[in-house]
N, C-alpha and C. Protein backbone atom coordinates (compact mmCIF):
# COMPACT_ATOMS: atom_id res chain seq x y z
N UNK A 1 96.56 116.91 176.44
CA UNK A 1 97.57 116.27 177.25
C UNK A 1 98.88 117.03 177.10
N UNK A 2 99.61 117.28 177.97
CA UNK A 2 101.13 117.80 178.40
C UNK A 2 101.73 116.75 177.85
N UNK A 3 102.81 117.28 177.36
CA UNK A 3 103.87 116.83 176.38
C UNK A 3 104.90 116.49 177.94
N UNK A 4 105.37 115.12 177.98
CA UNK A 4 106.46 114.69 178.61
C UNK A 4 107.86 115.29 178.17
N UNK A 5 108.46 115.85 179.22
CA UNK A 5 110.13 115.50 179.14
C UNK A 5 111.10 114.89 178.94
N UNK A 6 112.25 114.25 177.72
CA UNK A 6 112.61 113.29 178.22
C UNK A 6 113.06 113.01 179.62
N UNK A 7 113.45 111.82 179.95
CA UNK A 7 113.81 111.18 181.17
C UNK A 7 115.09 112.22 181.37
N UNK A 8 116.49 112.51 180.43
CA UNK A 8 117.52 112.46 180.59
C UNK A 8 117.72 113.85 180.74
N UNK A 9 116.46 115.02 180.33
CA UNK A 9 116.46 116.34 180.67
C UNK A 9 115.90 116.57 181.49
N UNK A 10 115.20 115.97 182.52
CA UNK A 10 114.15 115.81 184.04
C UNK A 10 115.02 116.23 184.55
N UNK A 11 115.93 114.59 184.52
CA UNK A 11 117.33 114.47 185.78
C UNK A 11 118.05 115.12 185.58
N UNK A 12 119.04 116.12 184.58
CA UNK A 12 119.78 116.84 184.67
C UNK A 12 119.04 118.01 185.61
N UNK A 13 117.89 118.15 185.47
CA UNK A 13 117.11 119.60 185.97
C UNK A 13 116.75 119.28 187.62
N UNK A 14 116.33 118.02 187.76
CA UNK A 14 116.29 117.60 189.01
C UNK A 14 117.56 117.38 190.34
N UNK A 15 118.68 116.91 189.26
CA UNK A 15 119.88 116.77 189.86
C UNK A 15 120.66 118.83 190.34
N UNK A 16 120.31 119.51 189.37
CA UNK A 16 120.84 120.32 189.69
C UNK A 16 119.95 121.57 190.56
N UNK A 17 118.43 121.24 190.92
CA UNK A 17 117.94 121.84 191.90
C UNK A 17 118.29 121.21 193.17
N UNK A 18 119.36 120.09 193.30
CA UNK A 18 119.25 119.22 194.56
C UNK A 18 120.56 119.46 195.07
N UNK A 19 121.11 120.04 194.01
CA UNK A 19 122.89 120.53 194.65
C UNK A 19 122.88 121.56 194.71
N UNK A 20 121.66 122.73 194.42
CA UNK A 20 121.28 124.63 194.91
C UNK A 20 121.51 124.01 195.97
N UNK A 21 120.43 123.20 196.50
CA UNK A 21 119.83 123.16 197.69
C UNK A 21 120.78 122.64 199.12
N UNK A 22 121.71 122.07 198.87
CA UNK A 22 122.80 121.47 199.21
C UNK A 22 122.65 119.80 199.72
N UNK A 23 121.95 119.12 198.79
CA UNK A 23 121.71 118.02 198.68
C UNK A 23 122.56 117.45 197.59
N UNK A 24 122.61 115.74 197.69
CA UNK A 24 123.02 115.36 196.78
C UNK A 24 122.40 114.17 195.99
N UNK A 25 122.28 114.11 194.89
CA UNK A 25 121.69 113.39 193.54
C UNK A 25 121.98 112.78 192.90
N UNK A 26 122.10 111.91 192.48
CA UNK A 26 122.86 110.82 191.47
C UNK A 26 121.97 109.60 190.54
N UNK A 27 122.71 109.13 189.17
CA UNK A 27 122.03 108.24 188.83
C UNK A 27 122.13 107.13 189.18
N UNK A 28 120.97 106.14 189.44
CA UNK A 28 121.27 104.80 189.87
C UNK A 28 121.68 103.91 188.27
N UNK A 29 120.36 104.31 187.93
CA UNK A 29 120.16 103.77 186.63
C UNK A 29 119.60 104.02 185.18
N UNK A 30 120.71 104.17 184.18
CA UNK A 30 120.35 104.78 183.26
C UNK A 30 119.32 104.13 182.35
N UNK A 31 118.08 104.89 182.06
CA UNK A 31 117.15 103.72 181.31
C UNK A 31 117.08 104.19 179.56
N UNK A 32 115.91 104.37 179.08
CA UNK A 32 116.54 104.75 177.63
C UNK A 32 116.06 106.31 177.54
N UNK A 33 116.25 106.81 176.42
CA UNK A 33 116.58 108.63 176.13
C UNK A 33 115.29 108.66 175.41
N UNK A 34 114.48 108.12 174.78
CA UNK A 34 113.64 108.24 174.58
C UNK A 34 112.17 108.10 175.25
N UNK A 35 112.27 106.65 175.99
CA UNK A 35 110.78 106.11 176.45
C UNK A 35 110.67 105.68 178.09
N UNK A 36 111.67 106.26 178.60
CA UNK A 36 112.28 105.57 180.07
C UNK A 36 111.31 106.15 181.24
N UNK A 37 110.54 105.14 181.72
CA UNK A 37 109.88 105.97 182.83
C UNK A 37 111.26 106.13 183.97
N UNK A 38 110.68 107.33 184.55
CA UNK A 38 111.78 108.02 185.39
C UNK A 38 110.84 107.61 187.16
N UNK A 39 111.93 106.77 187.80
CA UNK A 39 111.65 106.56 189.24
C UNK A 39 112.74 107.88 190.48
N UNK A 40 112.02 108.07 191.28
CA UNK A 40 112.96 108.79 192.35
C UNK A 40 113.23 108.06 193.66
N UNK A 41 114.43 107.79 193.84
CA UNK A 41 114.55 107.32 195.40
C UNK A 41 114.93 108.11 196.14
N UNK A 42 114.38 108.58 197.22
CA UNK A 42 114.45 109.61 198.00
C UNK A 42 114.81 109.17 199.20
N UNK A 43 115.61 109.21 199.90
CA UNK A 43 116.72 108.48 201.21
C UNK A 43 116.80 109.62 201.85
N UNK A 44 116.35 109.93 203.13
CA UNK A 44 116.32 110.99 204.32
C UNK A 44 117.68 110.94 205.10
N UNK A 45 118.40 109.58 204.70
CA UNK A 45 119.94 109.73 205.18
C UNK A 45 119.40 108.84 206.85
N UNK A 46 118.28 108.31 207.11
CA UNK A 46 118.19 108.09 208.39
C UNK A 46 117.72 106.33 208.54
N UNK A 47 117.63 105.72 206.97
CA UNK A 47 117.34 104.22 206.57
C UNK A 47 116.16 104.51 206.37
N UNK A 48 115.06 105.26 205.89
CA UNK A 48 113.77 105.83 205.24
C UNK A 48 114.11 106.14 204.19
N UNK A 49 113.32 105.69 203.45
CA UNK A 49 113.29 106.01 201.74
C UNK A 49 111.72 106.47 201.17
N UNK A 50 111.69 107.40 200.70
CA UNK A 50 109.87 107.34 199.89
C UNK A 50 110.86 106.89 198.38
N UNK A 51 109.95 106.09 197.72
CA UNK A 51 110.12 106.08 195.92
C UNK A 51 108.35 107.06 195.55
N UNK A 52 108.91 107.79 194.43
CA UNK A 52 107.96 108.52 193.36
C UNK A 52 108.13 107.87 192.11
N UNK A 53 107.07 107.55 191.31
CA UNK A 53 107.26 107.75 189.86
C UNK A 53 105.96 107.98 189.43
N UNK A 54 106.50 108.50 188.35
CA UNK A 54 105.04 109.61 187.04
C UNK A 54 104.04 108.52 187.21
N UNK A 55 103.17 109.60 187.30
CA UNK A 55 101.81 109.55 186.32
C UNK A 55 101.01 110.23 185.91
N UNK A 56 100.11 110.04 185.11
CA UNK A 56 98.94 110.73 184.22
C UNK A 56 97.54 110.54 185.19
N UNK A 57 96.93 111.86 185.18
CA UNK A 57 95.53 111.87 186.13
C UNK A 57 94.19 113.19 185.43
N UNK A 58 92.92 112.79 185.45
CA UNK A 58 92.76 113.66 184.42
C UNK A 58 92.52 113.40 183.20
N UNK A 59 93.03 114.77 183.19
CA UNK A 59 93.13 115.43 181.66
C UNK A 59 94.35 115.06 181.24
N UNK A 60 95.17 114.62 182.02
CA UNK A 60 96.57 114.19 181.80
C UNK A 60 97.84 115.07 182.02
N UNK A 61 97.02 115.51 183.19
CA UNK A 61 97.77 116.08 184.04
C UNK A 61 99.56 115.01 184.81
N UNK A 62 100.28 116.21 184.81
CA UNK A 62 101.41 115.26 185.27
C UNK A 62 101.60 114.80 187.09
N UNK A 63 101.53 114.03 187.21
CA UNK A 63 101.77 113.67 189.27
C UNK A 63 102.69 112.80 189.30
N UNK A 64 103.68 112.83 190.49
CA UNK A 64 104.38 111.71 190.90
C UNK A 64 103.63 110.99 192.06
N UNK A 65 103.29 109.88 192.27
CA UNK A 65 102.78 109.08 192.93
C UNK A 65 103.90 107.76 194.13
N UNK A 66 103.09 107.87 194.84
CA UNK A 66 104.18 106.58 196.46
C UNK A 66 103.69 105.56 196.25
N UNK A 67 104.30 104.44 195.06
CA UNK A 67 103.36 103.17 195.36
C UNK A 67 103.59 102.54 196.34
N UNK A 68 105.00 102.74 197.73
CA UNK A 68 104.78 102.45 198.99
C UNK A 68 104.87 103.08 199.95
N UNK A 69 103.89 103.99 199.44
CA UNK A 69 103.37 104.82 200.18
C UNK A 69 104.54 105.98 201.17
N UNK A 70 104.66 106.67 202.24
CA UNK A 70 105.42 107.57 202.50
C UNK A 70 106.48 107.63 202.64
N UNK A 71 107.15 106.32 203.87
CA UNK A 71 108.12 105.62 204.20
C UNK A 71 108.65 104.26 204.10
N UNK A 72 109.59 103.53 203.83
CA UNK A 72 110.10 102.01 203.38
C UNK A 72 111.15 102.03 203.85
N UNK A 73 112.10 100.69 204.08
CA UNK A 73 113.13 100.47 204.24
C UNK A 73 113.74 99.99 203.07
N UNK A 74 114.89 99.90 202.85
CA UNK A 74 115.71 99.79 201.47
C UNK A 74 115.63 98.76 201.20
N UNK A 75 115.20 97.58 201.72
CA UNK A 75 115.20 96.30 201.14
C UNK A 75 113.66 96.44 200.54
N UNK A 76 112.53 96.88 201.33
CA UNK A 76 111.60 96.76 200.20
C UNK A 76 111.88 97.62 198.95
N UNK A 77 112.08 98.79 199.12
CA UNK A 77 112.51 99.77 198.19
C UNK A 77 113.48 98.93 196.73
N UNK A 78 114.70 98.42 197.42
CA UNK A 78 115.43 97.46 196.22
C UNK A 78 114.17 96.21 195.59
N UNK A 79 113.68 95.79 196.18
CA UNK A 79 112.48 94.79 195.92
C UNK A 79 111.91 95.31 194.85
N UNK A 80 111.08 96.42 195.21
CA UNK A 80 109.99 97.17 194.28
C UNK A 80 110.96 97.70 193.15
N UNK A 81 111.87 98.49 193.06
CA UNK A 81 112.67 98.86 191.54
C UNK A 81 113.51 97.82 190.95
N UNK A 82 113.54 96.76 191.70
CA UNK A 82 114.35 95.26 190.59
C UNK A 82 112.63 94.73 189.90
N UNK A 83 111.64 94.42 190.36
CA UNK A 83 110.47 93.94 189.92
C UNK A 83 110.18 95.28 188.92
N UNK A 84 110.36 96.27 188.80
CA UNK A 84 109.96 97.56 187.96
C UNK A 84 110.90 97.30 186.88
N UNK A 85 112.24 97.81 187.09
CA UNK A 85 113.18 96.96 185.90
C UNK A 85 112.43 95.94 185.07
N UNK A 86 112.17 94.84 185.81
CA UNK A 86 112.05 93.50 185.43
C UNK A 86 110.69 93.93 184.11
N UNK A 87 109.74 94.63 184.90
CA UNK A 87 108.95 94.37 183.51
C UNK A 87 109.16 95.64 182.50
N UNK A 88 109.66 96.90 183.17
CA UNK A 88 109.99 97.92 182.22
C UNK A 88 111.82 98.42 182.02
N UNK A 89 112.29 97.38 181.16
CA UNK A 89 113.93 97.57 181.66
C UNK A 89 114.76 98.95 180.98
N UNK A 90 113.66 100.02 180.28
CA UNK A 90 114.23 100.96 180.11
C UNK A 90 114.25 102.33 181.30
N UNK A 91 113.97 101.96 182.31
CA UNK A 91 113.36 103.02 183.36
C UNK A 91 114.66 103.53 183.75
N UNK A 92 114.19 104.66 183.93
CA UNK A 92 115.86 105.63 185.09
C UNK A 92 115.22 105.34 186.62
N UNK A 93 116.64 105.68 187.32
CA UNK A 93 116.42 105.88 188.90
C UNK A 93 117.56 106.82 188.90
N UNK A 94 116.67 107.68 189.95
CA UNK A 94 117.23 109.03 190.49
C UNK A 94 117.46 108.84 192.00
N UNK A 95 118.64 108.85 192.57
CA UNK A 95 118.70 108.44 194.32
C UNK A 95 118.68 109.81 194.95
N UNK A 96 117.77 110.35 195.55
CA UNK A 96 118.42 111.97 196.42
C UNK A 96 118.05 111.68 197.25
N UNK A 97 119.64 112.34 197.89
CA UNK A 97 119.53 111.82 199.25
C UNK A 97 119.31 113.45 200.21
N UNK A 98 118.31 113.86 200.76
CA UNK A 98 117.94 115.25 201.41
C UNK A 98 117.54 114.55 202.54
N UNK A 99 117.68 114.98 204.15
CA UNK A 99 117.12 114.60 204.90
C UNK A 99 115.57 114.56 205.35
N UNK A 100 115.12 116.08 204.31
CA UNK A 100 113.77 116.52 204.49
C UNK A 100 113.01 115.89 203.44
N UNK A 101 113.81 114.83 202.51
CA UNK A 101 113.05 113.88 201.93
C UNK A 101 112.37 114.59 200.55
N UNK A 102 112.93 115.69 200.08
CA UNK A 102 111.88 116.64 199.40
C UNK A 102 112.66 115.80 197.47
N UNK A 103 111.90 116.10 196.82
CA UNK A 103 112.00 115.73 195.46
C UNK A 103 112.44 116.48 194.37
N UNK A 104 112.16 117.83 194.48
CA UNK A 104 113.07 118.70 193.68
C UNK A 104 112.02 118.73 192.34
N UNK A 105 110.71 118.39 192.34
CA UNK A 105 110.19 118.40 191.18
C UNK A 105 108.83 119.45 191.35
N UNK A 106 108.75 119.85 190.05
CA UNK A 106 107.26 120.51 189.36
C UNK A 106 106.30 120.23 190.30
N UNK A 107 105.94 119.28 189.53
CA UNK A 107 104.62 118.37 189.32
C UNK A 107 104.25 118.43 190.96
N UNK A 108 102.79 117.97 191.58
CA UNK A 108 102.66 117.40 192.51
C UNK A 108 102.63 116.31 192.91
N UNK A 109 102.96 115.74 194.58
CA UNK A 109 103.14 114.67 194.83
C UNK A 109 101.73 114.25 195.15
N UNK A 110 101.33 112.87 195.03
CA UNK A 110 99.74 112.78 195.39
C UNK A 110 100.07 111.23 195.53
């Protein structure tokens, strides 16, 4: 199994491939430095949002995964990361906002 990143060296690395690119990135929410699953909200700037967050597949391989799937509107989107909080309240959120919706990460999306 691949050794995780913390959360708080992802987003620095994620935030600053998203301002090369001339996008912009920010934290929503800081979760903890050690154990924080890391969520992405991804806002096309047009009221479309995809959310990503990790997972393990495999061998334990790393993927970010759409638990609603491609496109949402922000009220489900706020829905789904207050209920995520709720049962894991150390989690980060990452908001990038790119119109082409892209994530700025490694791993694959699946």
């Amino acid at each position: 199994m691949l050794p995780k990143l913390k959360a708080a060296i992802q987003i620095k690395a994620i935030i600053r491939r998203a301002e090369v690119a001339g996008c912009h990135a920010f934290l929503v929410r800081r979760g903890s430095e050690e154990a924080g699953a890391l969520f992405l909200k991804l806002s096309r700037l047009d009221g479309t949002f995809t959310v990503l967050n990790q997972a393990r597949r495999g061998e334990g391989e790393l993927v970010w995964t759409k638990p609603l799937g491609n496109s949402a509107d922000e009220a489900a989107v706020s829905r789904y990361l207050e209920k995520q909080v709720r049962f894991d309240p150390d989690l980060w959120i990452l908001e990038i906002e790119d119109r082409e919706g892209r994530a700025f990460v490694d791993e694959p999306v699946v």
